[in-house]
PDB file of N, CA and C in Angstrom:
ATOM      1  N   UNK A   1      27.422  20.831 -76.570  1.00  0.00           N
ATOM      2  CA  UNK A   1      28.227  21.023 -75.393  1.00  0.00           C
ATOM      3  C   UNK A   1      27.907  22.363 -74.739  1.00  0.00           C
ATOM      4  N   UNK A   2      27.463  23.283 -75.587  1.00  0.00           N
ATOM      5  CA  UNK A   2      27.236  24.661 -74.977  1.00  0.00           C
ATOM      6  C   UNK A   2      25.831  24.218 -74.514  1.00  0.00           C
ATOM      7  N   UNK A   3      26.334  24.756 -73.036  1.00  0.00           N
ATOM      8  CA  UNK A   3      24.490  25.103 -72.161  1.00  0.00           C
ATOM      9  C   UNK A   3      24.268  26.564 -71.825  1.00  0.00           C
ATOM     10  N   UNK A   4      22.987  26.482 -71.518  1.00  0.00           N
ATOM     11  CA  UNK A   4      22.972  27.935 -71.535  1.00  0.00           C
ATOM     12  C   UNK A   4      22.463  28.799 -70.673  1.00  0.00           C
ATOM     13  N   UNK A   5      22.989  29.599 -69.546  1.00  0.00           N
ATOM     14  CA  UNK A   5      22.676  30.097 -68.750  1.00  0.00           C
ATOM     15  C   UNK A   5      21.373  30.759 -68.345  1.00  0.00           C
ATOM     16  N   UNK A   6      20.670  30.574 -67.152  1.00  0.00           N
ATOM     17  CA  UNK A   6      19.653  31.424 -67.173  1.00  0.00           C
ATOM     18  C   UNK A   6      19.681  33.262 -67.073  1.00  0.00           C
ATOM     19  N   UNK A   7      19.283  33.873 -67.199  1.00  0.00           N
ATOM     20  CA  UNK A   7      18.941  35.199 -66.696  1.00  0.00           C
ATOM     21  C   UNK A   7      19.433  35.570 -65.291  1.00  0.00           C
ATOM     22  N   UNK A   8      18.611  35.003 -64.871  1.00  0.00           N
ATOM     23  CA  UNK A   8      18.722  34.670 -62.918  1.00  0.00           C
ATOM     24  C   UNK A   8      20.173  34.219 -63.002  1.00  0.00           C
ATOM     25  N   UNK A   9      20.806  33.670 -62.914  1.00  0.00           N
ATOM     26  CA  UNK A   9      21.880  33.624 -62.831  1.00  0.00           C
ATOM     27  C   UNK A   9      22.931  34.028 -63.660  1.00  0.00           C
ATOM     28  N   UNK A  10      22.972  34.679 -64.350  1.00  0.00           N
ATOM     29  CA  UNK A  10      23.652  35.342 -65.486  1.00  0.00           C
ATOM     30  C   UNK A  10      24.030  36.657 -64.403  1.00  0.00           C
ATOM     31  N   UNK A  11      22.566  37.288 -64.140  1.00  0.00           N
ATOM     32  CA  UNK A  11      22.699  38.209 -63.342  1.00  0.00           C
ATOM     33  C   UNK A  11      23.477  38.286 -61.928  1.00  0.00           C
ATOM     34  N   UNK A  12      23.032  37.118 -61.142  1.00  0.00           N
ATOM     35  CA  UNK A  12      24.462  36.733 -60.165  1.00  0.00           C
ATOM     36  C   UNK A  12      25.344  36.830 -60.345  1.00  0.00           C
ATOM     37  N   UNK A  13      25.877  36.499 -61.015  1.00  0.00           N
ATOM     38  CA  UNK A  13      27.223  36.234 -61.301  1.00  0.00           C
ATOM     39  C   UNK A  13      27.971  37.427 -61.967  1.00  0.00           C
ATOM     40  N   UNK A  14      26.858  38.366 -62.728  1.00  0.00           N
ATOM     41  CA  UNK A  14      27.806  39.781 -63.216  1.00  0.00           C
ATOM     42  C   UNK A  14      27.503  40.344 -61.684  1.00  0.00           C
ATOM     43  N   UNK A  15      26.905  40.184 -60.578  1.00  0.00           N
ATOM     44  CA  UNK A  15      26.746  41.436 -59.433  1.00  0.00           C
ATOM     45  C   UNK A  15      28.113  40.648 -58.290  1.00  0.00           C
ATOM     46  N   UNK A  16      27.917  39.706 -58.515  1.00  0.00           N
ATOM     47  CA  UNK A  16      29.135  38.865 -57.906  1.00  0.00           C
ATOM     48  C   UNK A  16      30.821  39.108 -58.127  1.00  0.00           C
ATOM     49  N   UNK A  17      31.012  39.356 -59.825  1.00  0.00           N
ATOM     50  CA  UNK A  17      31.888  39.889 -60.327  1.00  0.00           C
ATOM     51  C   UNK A  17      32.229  41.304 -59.733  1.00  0.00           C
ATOM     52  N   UNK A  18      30.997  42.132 -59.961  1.00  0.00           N
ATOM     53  CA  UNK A  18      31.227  43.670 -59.370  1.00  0.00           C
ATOM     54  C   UNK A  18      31.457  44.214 -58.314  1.00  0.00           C
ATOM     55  N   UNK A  19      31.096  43.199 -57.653  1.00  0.00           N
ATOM     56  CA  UNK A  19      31.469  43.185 -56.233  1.00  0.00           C
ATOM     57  C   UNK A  19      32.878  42.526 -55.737  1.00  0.00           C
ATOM     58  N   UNK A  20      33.493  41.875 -56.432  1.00  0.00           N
ATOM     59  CA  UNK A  20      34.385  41.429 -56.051  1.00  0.00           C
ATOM     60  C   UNK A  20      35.794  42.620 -56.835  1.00  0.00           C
ATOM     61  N   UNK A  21      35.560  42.838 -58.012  1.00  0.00           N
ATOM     62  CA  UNK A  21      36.244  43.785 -58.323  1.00  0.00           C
ATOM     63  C   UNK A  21      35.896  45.083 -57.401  1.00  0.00           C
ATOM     64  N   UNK A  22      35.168  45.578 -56.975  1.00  0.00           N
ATOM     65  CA  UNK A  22      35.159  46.821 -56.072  1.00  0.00           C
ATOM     66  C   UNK A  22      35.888  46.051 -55.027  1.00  0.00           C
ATOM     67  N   UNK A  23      35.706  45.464 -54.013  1.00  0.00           N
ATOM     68  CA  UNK A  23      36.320  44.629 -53.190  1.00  0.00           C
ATOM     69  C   UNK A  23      38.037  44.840 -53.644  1.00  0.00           C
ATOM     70  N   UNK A  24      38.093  44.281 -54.745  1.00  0.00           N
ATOM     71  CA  UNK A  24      39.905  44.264 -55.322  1.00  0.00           C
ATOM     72  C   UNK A  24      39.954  46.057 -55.309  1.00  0.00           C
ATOM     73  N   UNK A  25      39.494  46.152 -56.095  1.00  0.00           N
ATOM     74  CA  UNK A  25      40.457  47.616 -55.972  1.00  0.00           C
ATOM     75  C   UNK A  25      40.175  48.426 -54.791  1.00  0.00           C
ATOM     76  N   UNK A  26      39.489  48.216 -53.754  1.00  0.00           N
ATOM     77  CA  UNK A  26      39.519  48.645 -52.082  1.00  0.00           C
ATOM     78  C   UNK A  26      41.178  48.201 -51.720  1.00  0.00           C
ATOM     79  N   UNK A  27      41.296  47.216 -52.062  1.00  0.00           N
ATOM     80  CA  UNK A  27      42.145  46.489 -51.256  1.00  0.00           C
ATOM     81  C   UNK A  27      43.528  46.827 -51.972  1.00  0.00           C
ATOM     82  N   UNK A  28      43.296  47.307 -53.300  1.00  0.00           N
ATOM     83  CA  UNK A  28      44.939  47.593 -53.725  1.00  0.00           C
ATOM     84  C   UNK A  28      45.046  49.427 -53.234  1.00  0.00           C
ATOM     85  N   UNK A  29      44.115  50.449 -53.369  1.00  0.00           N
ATOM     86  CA  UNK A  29      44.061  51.371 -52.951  1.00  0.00           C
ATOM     87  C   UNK A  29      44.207  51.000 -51.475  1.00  0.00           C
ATOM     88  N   UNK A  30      44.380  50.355 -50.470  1.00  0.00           N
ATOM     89  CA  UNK A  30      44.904  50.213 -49.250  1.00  0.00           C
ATOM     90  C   UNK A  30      45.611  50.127 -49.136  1.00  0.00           C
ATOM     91  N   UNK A  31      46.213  49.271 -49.728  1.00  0.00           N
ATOM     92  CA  UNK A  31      47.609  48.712 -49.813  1.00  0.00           C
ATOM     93  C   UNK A  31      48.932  49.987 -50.197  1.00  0.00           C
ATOM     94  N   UNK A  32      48.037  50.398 -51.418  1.00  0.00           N
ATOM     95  CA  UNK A  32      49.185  51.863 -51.860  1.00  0.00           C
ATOM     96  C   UNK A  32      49.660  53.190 -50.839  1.00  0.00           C
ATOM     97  N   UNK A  33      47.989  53.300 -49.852  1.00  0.00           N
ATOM     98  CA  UNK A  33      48.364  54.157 -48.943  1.00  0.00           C
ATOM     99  C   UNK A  33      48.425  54.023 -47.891  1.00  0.00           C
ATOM    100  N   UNK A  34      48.775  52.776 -47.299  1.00  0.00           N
ATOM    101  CA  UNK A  34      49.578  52.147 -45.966  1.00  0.00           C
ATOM    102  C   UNK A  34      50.527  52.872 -45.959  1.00  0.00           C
ATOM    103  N   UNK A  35      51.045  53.809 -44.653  1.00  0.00           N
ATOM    104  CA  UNK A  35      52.766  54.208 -44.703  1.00  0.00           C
ATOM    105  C   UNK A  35      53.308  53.034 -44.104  1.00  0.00           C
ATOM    106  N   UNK A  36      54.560  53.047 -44.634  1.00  0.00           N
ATOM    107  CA  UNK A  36      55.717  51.794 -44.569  1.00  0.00           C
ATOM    108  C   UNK A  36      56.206  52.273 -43.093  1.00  0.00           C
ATOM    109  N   UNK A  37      56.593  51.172 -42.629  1.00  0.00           N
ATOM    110  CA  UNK A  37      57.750  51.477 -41.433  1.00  0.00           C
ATOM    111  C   UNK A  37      58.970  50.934 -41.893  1.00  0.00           C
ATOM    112  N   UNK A  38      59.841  51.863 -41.870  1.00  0.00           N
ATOM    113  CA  UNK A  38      61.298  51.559 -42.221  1.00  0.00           C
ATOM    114  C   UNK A  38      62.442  51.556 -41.438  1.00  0.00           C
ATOM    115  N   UNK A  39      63.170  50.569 -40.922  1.00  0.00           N
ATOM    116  CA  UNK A  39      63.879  50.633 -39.996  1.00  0.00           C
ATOM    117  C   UNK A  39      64.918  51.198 -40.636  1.00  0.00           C
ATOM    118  N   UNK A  40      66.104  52.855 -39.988  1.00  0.00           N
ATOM    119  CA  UNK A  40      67.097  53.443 -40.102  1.00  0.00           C
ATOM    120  C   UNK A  40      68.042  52.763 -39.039  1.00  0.00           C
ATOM    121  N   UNK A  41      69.289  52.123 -39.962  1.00  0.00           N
ATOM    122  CA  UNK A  41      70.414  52.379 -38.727  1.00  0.00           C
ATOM    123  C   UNK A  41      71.026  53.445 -38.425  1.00  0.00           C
ATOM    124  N   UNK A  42      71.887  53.375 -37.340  1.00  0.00           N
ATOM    125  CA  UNK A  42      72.320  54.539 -36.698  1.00  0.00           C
ATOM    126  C   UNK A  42      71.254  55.407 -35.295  1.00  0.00           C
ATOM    127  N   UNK A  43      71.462  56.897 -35.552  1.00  0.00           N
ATOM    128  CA  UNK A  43      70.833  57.455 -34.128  1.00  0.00           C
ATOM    129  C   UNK A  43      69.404  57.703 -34.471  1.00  0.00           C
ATOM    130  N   UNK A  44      68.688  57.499 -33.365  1.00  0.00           N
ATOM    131  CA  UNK A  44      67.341  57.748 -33.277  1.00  0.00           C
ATOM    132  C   UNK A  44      67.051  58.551 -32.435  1.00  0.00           C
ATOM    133  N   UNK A  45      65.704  59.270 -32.339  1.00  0.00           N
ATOM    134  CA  UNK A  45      65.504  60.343 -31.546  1.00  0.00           C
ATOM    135  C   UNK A  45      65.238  59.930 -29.621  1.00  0.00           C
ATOM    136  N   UNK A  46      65.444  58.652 -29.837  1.00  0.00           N
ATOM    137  CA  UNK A  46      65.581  57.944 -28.243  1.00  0.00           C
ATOM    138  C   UNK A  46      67.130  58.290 -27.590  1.00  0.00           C
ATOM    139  N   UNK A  47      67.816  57.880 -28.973  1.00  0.00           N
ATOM    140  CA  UNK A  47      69.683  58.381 -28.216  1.00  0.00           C
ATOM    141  C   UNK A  47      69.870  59.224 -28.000  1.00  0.00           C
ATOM    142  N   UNK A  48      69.144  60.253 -28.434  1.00  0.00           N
ATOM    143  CA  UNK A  48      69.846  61.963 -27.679  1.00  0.00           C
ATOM    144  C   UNK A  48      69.514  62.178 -26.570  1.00  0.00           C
ATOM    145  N   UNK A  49      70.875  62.687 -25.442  1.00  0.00           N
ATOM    146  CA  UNK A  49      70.473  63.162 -24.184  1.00  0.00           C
ATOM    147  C   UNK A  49      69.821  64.343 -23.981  1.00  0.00           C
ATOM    148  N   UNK A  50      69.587  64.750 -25.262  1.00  0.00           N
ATOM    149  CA  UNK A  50      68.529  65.776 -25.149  1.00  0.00           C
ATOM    150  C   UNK A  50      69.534  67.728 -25.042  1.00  0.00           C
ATOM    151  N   UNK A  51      70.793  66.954 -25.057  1.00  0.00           N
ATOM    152  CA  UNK A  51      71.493  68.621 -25.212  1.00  0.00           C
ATOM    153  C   UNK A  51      71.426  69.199 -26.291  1.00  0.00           C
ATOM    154  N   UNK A  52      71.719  70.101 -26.212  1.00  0.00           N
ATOM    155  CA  UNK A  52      72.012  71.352 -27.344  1.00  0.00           C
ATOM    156  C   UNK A  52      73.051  72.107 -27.016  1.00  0.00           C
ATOM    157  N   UNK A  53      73.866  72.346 -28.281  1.00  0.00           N
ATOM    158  CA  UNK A  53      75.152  73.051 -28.549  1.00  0.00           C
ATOM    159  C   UNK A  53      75.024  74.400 -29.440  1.00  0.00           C
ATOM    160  N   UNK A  54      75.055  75.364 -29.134  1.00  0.00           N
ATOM    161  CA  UNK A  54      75.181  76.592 -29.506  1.00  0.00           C
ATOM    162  C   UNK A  54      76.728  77.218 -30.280  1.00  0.00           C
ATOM    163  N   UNK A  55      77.058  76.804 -30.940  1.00  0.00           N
ATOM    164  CA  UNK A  55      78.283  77.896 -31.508  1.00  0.00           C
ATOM    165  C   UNK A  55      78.681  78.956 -32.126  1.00  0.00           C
ATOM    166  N   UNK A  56      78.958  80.146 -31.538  1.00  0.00           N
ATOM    167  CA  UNK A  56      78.859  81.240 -32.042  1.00  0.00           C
ATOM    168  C   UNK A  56      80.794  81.528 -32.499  1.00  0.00           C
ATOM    169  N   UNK A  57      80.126  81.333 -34.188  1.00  0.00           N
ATOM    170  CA  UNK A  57      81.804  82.067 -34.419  1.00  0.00           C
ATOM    171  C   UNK A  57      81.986  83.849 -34.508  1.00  0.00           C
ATOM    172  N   UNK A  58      81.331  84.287 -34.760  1.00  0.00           N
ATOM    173  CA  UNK A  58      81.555  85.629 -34.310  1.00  0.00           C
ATOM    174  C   UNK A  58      81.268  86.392 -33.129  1.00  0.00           C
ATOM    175  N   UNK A  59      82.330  87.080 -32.647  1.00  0.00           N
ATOM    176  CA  UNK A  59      82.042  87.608 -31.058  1.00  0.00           C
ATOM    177  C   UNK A  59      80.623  88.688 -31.172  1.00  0.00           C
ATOM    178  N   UNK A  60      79.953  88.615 -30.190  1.00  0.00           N
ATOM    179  CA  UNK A  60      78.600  89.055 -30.316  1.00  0.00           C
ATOM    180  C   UNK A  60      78.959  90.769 -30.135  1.00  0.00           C
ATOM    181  N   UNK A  61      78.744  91.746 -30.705  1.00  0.00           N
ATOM    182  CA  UNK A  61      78.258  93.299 -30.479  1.00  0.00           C
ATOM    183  C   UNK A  61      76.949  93.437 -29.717  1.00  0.00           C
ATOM    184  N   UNK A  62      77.816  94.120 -28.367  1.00  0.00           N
ATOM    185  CA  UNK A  62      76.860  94.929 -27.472  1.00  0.00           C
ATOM    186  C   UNK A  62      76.967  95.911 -27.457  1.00  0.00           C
ATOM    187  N   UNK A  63      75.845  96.568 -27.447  1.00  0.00           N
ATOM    188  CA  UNK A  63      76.138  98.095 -27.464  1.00  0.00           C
ATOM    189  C   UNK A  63      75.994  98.745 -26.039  1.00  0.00           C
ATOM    190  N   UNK A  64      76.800  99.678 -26.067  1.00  0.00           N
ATOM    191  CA  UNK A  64      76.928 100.212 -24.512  1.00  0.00           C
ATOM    192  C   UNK A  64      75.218 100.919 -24.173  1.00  0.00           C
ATOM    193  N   UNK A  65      74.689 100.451 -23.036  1.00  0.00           N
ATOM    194  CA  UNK A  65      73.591 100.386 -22.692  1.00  0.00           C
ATOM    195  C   UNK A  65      73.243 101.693 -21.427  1.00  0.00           C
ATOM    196  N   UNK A  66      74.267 101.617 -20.896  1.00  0.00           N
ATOM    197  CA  UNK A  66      74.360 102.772 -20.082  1.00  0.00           C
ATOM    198  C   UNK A  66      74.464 104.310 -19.866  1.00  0.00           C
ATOM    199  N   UNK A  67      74.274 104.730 -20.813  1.00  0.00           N
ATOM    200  CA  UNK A  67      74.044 106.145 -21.023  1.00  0.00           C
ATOM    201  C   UNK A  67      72.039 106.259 -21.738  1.00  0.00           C
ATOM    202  N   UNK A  68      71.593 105.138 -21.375  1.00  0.00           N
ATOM    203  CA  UNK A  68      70.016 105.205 -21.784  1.00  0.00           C
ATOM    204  C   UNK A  68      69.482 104.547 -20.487  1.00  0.00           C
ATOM    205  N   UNK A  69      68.310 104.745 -20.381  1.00  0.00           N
ATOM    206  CA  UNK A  69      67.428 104.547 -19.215  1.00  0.00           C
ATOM    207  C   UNK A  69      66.139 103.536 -19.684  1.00  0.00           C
ATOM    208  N   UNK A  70      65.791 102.541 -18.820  1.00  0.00           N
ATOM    209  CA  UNK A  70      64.207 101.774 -19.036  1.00  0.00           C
ATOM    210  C   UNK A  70      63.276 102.085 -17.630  1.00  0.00           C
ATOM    211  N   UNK A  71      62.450 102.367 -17.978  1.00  0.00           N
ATOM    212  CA  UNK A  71      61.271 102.294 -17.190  1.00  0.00           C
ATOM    213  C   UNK A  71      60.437 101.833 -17.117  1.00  0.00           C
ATOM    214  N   UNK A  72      59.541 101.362 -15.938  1.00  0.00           N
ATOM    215  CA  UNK A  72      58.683 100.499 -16.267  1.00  0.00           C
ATOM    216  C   UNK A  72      57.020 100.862 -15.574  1.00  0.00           C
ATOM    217  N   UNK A  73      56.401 101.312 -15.865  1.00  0.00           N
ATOM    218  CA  UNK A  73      55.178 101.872 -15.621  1.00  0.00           C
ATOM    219  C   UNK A  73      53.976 100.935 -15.440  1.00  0.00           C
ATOM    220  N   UNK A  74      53.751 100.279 -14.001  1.00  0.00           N
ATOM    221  CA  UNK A  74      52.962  99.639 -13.493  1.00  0.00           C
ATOM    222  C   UNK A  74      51.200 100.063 -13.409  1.00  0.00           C
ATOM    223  N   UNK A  75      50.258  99.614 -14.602  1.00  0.00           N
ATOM    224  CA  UNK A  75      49.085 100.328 -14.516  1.00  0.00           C
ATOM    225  C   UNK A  75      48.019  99.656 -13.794  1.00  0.00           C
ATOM    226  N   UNK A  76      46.821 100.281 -12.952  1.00  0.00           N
ATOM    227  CA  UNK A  76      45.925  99.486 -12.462  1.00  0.00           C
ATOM    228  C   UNK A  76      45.273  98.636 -12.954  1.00  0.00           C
ATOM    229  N   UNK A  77      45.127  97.257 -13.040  1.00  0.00           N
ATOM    230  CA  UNK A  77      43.914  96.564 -13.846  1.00  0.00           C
ATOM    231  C   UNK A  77      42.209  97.635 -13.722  1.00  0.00           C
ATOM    232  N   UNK A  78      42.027  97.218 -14.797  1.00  0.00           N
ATOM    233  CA  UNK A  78      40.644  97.758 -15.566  1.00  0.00           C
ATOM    234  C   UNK A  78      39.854  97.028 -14.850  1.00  0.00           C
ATOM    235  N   UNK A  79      38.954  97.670 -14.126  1.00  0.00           N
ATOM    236  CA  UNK A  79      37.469  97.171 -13.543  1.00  0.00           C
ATOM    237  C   UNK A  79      36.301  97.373 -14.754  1.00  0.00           C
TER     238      UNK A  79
END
């Protein structure tokens, strides 16, 4: 009942194999680093009208500015 393969085809069939296993593990290494899309309910970055809210709980310190001077010294551009 046992027959027995040639050479020539012995060899097919292991390059056939190797190729198909490289082939498989292409395809599971794809698979692993596909990113997922995941749908979140709730807000998305489409629902915001786009404001911003600032709250300051402590009253801000200014310091009295008026007993100092700024100047501003306008120089020629460089030829």
């Amino acid at each position: 009942m046992e027959k027995e393969v040639s050479k020539k085809t012995g060899v097919i069939l292991l390059l056939v194999a190797i190729i198909v296993a490289i082939l498989f593990t292409f395809f599971i290494l794809n698979y692993i680093q596909t990113p997922r899309v995941i749908e979140v309910e709730g807000p998305s970055e489409s629902d915001s009208g786009g404001e911003i809210t600032l709250t300051v709980e402590k009253p801000l310190i200014v310091k009295d500015e008026s007993s100092g001077s700024v100047s501003l010294e306008v120089l020629p551009p460089e030829e």
